[in-house]
Structures are given as structure tokens and as C-alpha cells.
Protein backbone atom coordinates (compact mmCIF):
# COMPACT_ATOMS: atom_id res chain seq x y z
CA UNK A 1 0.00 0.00 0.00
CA UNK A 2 2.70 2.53 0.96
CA UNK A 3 4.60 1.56 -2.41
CA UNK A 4 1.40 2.68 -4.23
CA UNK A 5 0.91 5.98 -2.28
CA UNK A 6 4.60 6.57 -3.11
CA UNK A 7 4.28 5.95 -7.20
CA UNK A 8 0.92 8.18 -6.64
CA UNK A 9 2.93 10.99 -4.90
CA UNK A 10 5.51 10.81 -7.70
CA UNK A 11 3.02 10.63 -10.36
CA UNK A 12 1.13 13.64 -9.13
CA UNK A 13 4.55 15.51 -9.15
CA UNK A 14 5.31 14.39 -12.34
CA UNK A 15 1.82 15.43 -13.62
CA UNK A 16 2.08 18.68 -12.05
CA UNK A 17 6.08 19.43 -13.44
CA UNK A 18 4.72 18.33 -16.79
CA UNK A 19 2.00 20.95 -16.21
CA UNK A 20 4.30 23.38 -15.07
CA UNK A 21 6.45 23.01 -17.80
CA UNK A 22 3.77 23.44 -20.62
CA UNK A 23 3.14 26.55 -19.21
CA UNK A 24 6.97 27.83 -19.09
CA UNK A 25 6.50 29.75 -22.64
CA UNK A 26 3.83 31.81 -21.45
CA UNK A 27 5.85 32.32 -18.03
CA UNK A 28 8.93 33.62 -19.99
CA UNK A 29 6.82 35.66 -21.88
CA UNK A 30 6.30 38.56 -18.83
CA UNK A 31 10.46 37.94 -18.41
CA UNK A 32 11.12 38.72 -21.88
CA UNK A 33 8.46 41.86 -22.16
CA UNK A 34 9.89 43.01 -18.99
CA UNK A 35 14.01 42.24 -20.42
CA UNK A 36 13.89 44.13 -22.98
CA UNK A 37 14.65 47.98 -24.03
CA UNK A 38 17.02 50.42 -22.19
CA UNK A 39 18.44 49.92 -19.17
CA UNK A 40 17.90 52.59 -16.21
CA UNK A 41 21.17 55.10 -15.80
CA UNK A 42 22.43 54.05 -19.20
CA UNK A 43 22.01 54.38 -23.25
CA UNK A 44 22.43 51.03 -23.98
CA UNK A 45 19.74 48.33 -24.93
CA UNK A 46 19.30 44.64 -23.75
CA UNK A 47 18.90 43.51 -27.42
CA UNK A 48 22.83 45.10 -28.44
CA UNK A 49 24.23 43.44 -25.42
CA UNK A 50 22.90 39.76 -26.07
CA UNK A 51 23.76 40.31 -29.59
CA UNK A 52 27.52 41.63 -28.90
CA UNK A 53 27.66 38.89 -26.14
CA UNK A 54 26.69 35.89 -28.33
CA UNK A 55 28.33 36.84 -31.37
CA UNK A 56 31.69 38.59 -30.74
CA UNK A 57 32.66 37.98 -26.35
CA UNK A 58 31.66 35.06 -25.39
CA UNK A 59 33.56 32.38 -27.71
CA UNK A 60 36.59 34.50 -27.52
CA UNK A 61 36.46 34.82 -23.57
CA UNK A 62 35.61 31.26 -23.16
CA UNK A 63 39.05 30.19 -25.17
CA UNK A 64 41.05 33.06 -22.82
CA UNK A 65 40.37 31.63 -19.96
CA UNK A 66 41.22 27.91 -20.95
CA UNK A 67 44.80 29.07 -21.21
CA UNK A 68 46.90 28.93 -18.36
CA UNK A 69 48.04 32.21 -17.10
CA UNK A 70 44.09 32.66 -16.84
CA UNK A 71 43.45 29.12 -15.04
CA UNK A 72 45.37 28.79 -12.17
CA UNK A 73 44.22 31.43 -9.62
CA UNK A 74 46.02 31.63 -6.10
CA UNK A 75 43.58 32.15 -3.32
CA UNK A 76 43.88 31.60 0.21
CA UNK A 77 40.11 29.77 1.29
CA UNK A 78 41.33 29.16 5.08
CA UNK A 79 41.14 32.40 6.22
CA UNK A 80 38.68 33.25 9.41
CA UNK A 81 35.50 35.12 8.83
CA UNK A 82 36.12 38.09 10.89
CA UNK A 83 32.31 38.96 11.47
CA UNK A 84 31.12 35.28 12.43
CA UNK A 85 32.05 31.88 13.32
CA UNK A 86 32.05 29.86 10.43
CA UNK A 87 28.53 27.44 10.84
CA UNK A 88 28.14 26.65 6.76
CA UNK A 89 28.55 23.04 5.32
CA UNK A 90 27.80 21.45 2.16
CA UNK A 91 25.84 19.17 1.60
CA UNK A 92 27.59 16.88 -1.36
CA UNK A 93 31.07 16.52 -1.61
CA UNK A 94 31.27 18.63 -4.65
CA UNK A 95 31.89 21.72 -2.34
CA UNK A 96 34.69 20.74 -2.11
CA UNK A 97 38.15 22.61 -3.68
CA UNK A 98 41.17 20.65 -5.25
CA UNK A 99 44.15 22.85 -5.01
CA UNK A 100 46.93 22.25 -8.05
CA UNK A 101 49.88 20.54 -7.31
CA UNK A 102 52.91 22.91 -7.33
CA UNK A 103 54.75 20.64 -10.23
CA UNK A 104 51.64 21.37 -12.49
CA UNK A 105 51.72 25.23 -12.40
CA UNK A 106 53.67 26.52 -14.74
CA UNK A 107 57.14 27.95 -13.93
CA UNK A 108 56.83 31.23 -14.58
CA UNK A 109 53.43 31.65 -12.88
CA UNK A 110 55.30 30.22 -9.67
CA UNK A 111 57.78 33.22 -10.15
CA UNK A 112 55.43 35.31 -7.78
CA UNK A 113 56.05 38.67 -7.04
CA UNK A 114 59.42 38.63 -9.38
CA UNK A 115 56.05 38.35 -12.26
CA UNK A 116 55.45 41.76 -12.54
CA UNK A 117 55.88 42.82 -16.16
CA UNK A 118 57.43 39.98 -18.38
CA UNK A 119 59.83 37.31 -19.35
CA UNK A 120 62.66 39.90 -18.19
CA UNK A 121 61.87 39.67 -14.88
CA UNK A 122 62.05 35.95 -14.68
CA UNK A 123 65.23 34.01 -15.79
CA UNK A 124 65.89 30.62 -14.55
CA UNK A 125 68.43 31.50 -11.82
CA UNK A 126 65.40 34.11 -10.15
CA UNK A 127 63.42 31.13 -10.48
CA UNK A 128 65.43 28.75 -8.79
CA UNK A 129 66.06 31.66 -5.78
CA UNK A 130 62.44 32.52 -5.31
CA UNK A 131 61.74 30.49 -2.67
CA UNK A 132 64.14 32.87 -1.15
CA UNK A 133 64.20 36.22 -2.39
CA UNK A 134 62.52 39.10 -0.68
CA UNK A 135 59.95 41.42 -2.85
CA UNK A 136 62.79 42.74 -4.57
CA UNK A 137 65.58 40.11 -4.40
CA UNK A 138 64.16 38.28 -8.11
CA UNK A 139 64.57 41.58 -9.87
CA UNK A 140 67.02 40.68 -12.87
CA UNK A 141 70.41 42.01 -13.04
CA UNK A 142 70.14 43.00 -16.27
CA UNK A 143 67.50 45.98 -15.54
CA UNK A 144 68.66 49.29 -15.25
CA UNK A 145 68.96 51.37 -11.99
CA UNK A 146 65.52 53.18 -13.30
CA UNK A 147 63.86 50.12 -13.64
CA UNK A 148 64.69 48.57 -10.43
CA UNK A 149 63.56 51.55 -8.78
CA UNK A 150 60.04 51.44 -10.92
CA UNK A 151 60.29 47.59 -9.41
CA UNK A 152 60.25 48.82 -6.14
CA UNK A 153 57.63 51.74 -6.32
CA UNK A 154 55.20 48.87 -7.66
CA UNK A 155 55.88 46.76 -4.51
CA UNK A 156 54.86 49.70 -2.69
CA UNK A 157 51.99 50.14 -4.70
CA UNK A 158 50.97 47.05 -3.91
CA UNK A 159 50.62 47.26 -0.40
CA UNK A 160 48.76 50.41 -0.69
CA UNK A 161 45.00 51.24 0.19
CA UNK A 162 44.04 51.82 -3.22
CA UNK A 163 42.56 48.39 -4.02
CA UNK A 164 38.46 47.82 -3.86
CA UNK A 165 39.23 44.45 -2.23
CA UNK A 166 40.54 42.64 0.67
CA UNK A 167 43.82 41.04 -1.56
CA UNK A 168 44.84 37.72 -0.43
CA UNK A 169 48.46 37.60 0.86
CA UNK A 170 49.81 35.38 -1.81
CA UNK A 171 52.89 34.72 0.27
CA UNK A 172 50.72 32.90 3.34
CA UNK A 173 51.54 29.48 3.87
CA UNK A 174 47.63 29.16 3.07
CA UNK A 175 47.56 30.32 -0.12
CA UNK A 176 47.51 27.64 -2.94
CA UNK A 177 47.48 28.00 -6.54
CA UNK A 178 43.88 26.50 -8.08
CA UNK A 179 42.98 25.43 -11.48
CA UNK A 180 39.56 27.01 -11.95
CA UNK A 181 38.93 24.32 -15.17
CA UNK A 182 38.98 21.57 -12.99
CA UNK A 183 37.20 23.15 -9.93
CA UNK A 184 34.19 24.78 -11.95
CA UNK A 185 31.57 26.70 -10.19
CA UNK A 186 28.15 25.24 -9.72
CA UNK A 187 25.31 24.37 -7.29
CA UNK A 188 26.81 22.19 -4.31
CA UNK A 189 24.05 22.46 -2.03
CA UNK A 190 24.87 25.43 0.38
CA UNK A 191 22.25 26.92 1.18
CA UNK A 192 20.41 27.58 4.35
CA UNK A 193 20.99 29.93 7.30
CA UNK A 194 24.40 30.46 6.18
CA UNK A 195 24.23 31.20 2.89
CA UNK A 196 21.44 34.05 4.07
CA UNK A 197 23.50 35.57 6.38
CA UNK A 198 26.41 36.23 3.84
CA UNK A 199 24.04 37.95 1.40
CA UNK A 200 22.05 39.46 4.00
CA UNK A 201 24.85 40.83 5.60
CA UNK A 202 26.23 42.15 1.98
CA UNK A 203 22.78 43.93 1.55
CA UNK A 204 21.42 45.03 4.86
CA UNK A 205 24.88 46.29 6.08
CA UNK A 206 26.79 47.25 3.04
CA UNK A 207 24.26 48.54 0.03
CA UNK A 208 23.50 51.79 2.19
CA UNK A 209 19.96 50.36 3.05
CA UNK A 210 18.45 51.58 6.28
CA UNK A 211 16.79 48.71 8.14
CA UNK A 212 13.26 50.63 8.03
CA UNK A 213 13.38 50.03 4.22
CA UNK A 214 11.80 46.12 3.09
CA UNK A 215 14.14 45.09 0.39
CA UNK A 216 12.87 42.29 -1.79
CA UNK A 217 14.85 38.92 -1.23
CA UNK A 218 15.35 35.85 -3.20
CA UNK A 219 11.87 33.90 -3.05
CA UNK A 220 13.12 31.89 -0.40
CA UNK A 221 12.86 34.32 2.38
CA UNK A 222 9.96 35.28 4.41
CA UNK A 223 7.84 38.36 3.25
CA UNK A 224 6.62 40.81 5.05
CA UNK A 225 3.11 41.03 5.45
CA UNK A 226 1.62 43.33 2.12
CA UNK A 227 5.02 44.61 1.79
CA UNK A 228 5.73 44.04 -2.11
CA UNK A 229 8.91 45.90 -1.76
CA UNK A 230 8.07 49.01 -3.82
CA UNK A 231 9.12 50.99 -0.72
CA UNK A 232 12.61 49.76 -1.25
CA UNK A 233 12.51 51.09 -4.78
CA UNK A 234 10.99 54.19 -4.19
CA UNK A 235 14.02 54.51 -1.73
CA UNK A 236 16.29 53.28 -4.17
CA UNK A 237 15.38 56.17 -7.09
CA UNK A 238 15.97 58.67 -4.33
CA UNK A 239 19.61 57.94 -3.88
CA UNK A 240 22.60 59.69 -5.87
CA UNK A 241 23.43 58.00 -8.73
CA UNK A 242 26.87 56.63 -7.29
CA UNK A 243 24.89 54.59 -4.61
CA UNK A 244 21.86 53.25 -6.82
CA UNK A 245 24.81 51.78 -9.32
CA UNK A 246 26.68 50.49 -6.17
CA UNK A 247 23.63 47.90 -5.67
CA UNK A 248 22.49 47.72 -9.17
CA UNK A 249 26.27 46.02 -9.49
CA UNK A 250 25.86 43.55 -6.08
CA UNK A 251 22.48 43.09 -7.28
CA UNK A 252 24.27 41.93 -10.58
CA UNK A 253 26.85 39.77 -9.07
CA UNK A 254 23.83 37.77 -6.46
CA UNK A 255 22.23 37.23 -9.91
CA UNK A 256 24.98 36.03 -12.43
CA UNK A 257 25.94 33.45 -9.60
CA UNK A 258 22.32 32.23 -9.22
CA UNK A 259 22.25 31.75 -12.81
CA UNK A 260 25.67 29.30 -12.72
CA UNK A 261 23.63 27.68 -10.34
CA UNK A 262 21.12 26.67 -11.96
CA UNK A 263 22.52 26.36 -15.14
CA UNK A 264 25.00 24.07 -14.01
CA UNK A 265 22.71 21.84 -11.41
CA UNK A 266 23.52 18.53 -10.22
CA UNK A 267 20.05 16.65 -11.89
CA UNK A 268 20.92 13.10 -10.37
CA UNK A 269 23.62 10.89 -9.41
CA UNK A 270 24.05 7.22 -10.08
CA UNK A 271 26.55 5.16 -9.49
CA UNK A 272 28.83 8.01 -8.45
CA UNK A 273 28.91 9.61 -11.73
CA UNK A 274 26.68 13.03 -11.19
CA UNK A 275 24.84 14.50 -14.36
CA UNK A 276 25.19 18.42 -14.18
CA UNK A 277 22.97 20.40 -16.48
CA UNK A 278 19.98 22.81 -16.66
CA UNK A 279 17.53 23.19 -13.72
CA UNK A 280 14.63 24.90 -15.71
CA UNK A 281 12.37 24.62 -12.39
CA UNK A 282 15.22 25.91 -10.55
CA UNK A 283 15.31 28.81 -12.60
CA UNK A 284 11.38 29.91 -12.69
CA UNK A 285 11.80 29.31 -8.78
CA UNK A 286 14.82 32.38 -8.59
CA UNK A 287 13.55 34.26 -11.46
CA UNK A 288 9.93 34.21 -12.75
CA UNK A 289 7.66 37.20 -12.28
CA UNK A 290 4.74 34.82 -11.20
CA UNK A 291 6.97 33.44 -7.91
CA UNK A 292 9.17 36.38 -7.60
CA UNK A 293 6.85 38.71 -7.14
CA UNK A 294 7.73 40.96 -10.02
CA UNK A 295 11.23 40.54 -8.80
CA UNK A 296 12.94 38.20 -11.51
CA UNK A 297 12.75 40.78 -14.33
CA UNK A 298 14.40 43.75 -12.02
CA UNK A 299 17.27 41.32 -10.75
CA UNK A 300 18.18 40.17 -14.47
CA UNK A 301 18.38 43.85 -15.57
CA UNK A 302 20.94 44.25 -12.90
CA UNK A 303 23.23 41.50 -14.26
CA UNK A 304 23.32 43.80 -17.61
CA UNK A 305 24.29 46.82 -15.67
CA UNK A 306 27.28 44.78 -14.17
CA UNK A 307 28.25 43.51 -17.38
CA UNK A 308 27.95 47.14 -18.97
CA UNK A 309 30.11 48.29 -16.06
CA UNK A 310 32.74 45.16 -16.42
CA UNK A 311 32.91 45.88 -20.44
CA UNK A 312 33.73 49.38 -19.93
CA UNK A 313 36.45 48.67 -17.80
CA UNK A 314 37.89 46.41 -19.83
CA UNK A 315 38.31 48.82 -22.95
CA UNK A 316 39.54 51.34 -20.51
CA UNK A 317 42.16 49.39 -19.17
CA UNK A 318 43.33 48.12 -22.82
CA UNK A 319 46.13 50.68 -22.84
CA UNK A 320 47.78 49.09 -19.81
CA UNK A 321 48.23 45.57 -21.89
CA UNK A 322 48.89 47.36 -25.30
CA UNK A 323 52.53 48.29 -24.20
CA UNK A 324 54.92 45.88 -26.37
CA UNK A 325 56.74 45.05 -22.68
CA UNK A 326 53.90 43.58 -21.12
CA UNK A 327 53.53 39.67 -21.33
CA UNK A 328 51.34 37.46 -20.04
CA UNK A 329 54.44 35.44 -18.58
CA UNK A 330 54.05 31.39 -17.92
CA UNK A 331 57.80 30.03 -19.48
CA UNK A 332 55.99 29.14 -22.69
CA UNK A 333 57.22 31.78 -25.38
CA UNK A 334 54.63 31.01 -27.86
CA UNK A 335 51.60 30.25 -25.50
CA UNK A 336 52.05 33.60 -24.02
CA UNK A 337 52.14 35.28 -27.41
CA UNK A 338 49.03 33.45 -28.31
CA UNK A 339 47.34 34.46 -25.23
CA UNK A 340 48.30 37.83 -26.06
CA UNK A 341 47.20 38.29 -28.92
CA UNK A 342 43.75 36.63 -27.92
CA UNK A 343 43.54 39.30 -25.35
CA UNK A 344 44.15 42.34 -27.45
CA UNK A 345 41.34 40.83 -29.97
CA UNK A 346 38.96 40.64 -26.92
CA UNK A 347 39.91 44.56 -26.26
CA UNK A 348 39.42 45.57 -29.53
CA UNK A 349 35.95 44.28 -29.31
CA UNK A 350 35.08 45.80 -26.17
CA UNK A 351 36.34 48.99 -27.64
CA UNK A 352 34.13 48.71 -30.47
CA UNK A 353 30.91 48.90 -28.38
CA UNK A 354 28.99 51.38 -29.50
CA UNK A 355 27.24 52.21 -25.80
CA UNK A 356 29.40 52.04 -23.31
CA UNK A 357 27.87 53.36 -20.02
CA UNK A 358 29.71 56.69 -19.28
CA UNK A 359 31.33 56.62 -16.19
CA UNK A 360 31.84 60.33 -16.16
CA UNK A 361 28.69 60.43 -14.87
CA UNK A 362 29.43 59.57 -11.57
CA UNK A 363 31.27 61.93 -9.22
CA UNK A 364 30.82 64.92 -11.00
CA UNK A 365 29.99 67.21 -8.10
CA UNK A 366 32.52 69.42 -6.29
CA UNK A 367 36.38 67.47 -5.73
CA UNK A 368 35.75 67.54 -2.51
CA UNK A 369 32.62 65.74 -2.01
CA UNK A 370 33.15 63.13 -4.76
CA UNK A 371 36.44 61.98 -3.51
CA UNK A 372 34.45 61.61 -0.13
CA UNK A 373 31.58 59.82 -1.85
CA UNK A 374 34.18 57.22 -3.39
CA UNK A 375 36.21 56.64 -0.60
CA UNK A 376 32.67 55.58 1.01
CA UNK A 377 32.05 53.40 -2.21
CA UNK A 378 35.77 51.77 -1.60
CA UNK A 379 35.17 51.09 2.01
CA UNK A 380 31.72 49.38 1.34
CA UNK A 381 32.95 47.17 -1.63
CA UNK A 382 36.43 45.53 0.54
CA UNK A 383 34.23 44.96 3.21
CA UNK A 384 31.91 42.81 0.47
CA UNK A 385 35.34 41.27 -0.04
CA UNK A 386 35.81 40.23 3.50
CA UNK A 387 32.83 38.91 3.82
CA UNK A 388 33.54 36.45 1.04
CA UNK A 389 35.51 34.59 3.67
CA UNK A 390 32.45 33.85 5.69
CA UNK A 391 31.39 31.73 2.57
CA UNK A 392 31.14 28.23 4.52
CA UNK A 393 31.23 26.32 1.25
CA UNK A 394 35.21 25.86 0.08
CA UNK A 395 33.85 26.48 -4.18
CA UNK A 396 30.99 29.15 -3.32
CA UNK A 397 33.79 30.73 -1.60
CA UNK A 398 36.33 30.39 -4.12
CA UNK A 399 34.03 31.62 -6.75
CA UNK A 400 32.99 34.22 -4.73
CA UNK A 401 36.14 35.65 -3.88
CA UNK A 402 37.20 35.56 -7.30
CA UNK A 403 34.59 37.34 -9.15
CA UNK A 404 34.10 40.12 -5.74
CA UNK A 405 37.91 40.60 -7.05
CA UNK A 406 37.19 40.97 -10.12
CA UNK A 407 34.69 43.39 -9.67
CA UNK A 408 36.77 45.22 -7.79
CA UNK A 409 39.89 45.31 -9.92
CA UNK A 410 37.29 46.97 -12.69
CA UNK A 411 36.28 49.40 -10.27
CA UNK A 412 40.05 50.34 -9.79
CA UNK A 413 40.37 50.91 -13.38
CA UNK A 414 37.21 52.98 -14.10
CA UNK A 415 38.30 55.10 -11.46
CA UNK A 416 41.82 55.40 -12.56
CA UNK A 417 41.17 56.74 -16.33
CA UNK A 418 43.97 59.69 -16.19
CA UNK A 419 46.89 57.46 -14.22
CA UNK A 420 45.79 54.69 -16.99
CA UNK A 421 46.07 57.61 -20.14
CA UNK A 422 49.93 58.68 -18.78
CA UNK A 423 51.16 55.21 -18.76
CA UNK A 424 55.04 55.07 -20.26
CA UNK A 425 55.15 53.04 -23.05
CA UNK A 426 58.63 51.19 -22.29
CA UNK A 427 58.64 51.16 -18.22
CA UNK A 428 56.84 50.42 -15.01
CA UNK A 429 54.56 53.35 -13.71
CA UNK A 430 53.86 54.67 -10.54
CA UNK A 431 50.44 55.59 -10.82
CA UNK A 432 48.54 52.79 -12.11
CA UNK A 433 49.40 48.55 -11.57
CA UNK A 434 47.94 45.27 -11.85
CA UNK A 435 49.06 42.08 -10.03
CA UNK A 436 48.36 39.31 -11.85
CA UNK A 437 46.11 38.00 -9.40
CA UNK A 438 44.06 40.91 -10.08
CA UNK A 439 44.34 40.12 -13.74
CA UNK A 440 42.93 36.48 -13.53
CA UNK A 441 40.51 37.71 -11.50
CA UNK A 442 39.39 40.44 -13.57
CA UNK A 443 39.11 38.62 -16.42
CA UNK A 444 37.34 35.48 -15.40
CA UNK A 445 35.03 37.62 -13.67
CA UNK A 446 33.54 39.02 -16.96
CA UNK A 447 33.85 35.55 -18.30
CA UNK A 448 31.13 34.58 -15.55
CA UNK A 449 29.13 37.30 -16.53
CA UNK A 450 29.33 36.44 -20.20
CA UNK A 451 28.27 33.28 -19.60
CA UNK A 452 25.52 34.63 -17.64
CA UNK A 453 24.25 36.54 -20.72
CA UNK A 454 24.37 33.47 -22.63
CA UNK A 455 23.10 30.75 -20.24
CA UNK A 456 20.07 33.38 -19.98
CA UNK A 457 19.43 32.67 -23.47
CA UNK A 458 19.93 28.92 -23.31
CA UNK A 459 16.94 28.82 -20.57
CA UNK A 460 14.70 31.29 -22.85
CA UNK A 461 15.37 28.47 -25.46
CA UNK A 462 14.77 25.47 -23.06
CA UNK A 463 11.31 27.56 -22.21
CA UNK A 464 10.34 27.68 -25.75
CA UNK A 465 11.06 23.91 -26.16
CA UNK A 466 8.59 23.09 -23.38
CA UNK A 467 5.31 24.70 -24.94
């Protein structure tokens, strides 16, 4: 008897997904009125990103960041959450993080802080010594007096206050190199009190939100009472433009992750070999208007803002890679010329853009006030970063981090235009650097977002399919 109650139970679930799904056309229908157009605070359209996305970044993006100065990323996922004690687990081994083997990262990646520039900063006898050396004690004999000196102003740059993020210290014991191919990001089944407090802590404490204002969370969390959240909004239009883009762009990043999630969602596992693929119900659950309460729509637009925002860093920043000195150094002459040149293509493009948001825009009152206002924005966004290490799943966390970086090393450049435009063409400047941890991060962070864009399409096609 209980055997039949059970096939009834799963037969009336399957009969009701089935129903569900015949009805996912119609459901994407109010998504894709509601996606469409010009996005708030900018010129550009939804239409000419998807379009630019599909055709021109993604494919080229994907192919960057298969190539190895891009895939191994050194991260340091043991240190202490200094708001909390750490009470997150997973709940299927795949949380778990593999670091890489030293032997298996390539030499000159391993160079560490002797990687600065290029090949010229890392013969074999530096290499052999860096276990060693001091900041400065890799530095080729070769260079010039000029050069060393540029050498050391960039250590000191460094370990300045300029950054957006809480940098790992790649020199802790702790820190291990990670090959992000191998340890991809998708749903591991954190979730719970933990994973709320992380995001509720990001929004309630760091998005400028007073505690009197309802802001609209994922589906999963209790409402309050009529409350649809149109308070928060109205709220929301009535801040400067500075803070409004500030959680249009955390908004962004909640979203793109969601949307790795369920794009790449364990669907069963037999035998110990897991199937990873498309969670369509997972999906209307974050995202449809129906469930979300209006909510899905609003939260998608905000992953175009952040990918406007990423883009436009990236073809600000092109100048800084452009310089015939500056290599994307492993030890393997023609991979890094390869990579190179992949890069540069990839700038081009994002140069090409014909509607870049215009972040002139922002800060344009008096000095004074606007260096105030950003120093406010800077504080806010590394203690985002910090938070990252309350993450109590080792991938979430790893993920997290990396694309929080990433966000942050755009920031950096978008508000760095003039130190960017007086760059030297043949030496190390003063004003403006990027370690190459930044670097990886920066640019696998816009490869998440790309894929974003695109796996946003693959579920309006897997909607479509269902009718």
C-alpha cells in the first residue's frame, strides 16, 4: 500500500512538473516583455548586449580563460571570517576545492612577485632563488637602476590602500594556486541559514539600506506582510546615482551566480557519476515574475548593468596591456604570445561597443565631495570582499572571492582613467598597476558574466522547447 501511495505521490509531481512546464513559454513571456529595451542610468539596450555577447565575447572569452596564465588562480580559502564563526557546510562533496599541485603550475606563474611585467623579470636562476628572495631580491640584473627603482615603487603600490578588495596575501603558507577548469563553479548544495547571512549581511549592512526600508529577497525568504517591496525602490530612485549603481552592481553579481547555479545543477547521481545540467524549475523558482513577485525581471536587468560596467572597464584598461613590454608570462614563449594576442582581440571588441555606459557620470559634483563619496564606495565594496571569507562552502567561496575581485579590480580601473592615459610606453609606472592576481581575477570575472548573458538565453530556449 505505501509503495502505491509513493508511485501516486511521484506521479502527481510528475503530472504537475509536466504541467508546469507546458506553461513555461507563457511564463517567460512577462520575463522577456519586462528584459527588454534600455536599461535605467544608461544608453544602452538589452537587445545590443545579447547580440555583442553571443556573437563577438563570449567564444573568444571562453578560449582566454582555458589558457593557463588565466586558469590557475592563487587564493587563500582558510582564512577566518572576521564577522562570524564559520557554521556553513555542504551538503555533497562537490563543495569541495582541489588545489593544483605545485609541479603542475607553470614555472613562470610560480615566479610570484618577481612576475610583474614579463619574461625579463624571470630568468631561470630568479626562479630557482624565489623560494628565497625578498619582494625585490628576483629583480634581474640586467634591468637598469631606473627600472629597479620602478620595481620597487610597484611593490609599494601594492601594499597600498588603493585596491576595492581585501587582496589575499599570496605569500601565506595558506595560499595555494587552483585550477579554476577543474574546480568549476556550480550548485553544491549550500544553502540555508548560512548562505542568508552572507548575502544578508552584503545587503542590509553594506548597500547603504536603512533597516526601516523592506528590500525584496530571493523567493526563499519570508515576506513581510503586504510589503511588495516598492518601498525599497521608491528609496532606491531617491539615492545619488553613485549609490543606486553600487547595488544595481551587487544586485548583478547575487544574480549572475544564481544563474551558474542553476545552469549548471547537479540533476541526479548514479553510481557516483553526477549529471550536471539545466535546472529549468530551478530557474522559474529564482527568477519568474509569477513566484518572484515581479522581482525576476528587475534582478536580471541588474546583471546587464554589471556587465555594462565590467565591459567598460575592460576597454579602458586596454592601454595598460597594449605596451609591447607587457607579457602574459608562464615560461611558454609562444603560448604567451598566443594568449596575447587573444587578449588584445577581446579589447578591440570591447572597444568597439557602440554604448558604453559613461562613467563620467558619476562623481561629477565638487572634488571635494566626490572623492568623499568614493572613498565611502571603496570602504563598502572591501568589506563585500571580507565577507567572502564567511562563505562556509570551500567552491561558493572560491568563486565568490574571485569574481568580488574581479569586480573590484574593474572598479580600480574605471576610477583610474587619467593614471591609466599617462602610462610610459617602455617602463613600469607609478600611478597605475595590476598584479596578476588581479588580472585572472578580472578577467574570469567578466567571463562569468558572459556566460551569464548566454546561459540566460539557453533557458529562454529550453522555455520555448517546453510549450
Amino acid at each position: 500500500m505505501s509503495s502505491a501511495r509513493g508511485a501516486a505521490r511521484r506521479t502527481a509531481a510528475g503530472t504537475g512538473l509536466a504541467v508546469r512546464l507546458l506553461l513555461l513559454g507563457s511564463i517567460w513571456s512577462p520575463v522577456q516583455a519586462q528584459l527588454t529595451g534600455v536599461l535605467d542610468d544608461c544608453l544602452c539596450d538589452i537587445e545590443s548586449i545579447d547580440d555583442f555577447n553571443t556573437y563577438k565575447i563570449f567564444p573568444k572569452i571562453q578560449k582566454l580563460q582555458e589558457r593557463d596564465y588565466f586558469r590557475y588562480y592563487k587564493v587563500n580559502l582558510k582564512r577566518p571570517c572576521p564577522f562570524w564563526a564559520d557554521d556553513g557546510h555542504c551538503s555533497i562533496r562537490d563543495c569541495h576545492v582541489e588545489p593544483c599541485p605545485e609541479s603542475k603550475v607553470p614555472i613562470g606563474i610560480k615566479a610570484g612577485s618577481s612576475n610583474k611585467y614579463s619574461k625579463r623579470a624571470n630568468n631561470t636562476k630568479e626562479l630557482e632563488d624565489c623560494e628565497q628572495a625578498n619582494k625585490l631580491g628576483a629583480i634581474n640584473s640586467t634591468l637598469s637602476t631606473q627600472s629597479k627603482e620602478a620595481f620597487i615603487d610597484w611593490a609599494r603600490y601594492d601594499d597600498s590602500q588603493d585596491h576595492f578588495c581585501e587582496l589575499d596575501d599570496e605569500r601565506s603558507p595558506d595560499a595555494q594556486y587552483v585550477d579554476l577548469l577543474l574546480n568549476p563553479e556550480r550548485y553544491t548544495g549550500y544553502k540555508g541559514p548560512s548562505a542568508w547571512r552572507v548575502w544578508n549581511s552584503i545587503y542590509e549592512e553594506n548597500c547603504f539600506k536603512p533597516r526601516s526600508v523592506y528590500r525584496p529577497l530571493n523567493p526563499l525568504a519570508p515576506s513581510r506582510g503586504e510589503d511588495d517591496g516598492e518601498s525599497f525602490y521608491t528609496w532606491l530612485e531617491g539615492l545619488c546615482l553613485e549609490k543606486r549603481v553600487f547595488y544595481k552592481l551587487i544586485s548583478g553579481l547575487h544574480v549572475s551566480i544564481n544563474l551558474h547555479l542553476c545552469a549548471n545543477y547537479l540533476l541526479e547521481e548514479t553510481w557516483g557519476k553526477p549529471r550536471w545540467g539545466h535546472n529549468v524549475k530551478e530557474f522559474i523558482h529564482r527568477f519568474d515574475p509569477i513566484e518572484t513577485k515581479g522581482e525576476g525581471p528587475r534582478r536580471l536587468k541588474n546583471l546587464y548593468f554589471l556587465y555594462l560596467i565590467e565591459l567598460r572597464a575592460l576597454s579602458k584598461v586596454a592601454p595598460y596591456f597594449e605596451r609591447s613590454f607587457v607579457d602574459l608570462y608562464t615560461g611558454n614563449v609562444q603560448e604567451d604570445a598566443e594568449s596575447k594576442t587573444l587578449l588584445l582581440d577581446i579589447f578591440r571588441d570591447t572597444k568597439s561597443f557602440p554604448m558604453h555606459f559613461d562613467e563620467k557620470s558619476m562623481f561629477a559634483g565638487d572634488k571635494k565631495g566626490a572623492k568623499s563619496l568614493k572613498e565611502e564606495l571603496r570602504l563598502h565594496f572591501k568589506n563585500i570582499s571580507r565577507i567572502m571569507d564567511c562563505v562556509g562552502c570551500d567552491k561558493c567561496r572560491l568563486w565568490g572571492k574571485l569574481q568580488t575581485q574581479g569586480l573590484g579590480t574593474a572598479l580600480k580601473i574605471l576610477f583610474s582613467e587619467k593614471e591609466i592615459q599617462n602610462l610610459p610606453e617602455n617602463s613600469p609606472s607609478k600611478g597605475f598597476q595590476l598584479t596578476r592576481q588581479e588580472i585572472v581575477a578580472l578577467i574570469n570575472a567578466f567571463g562569468r558574466l558572459s556566460t551569464s548573458i548566454k546561459e540566460l538565453q539557453n533557458f529562454k530556449l529550453l522555455l520555448q522547447h517546453t510549450r
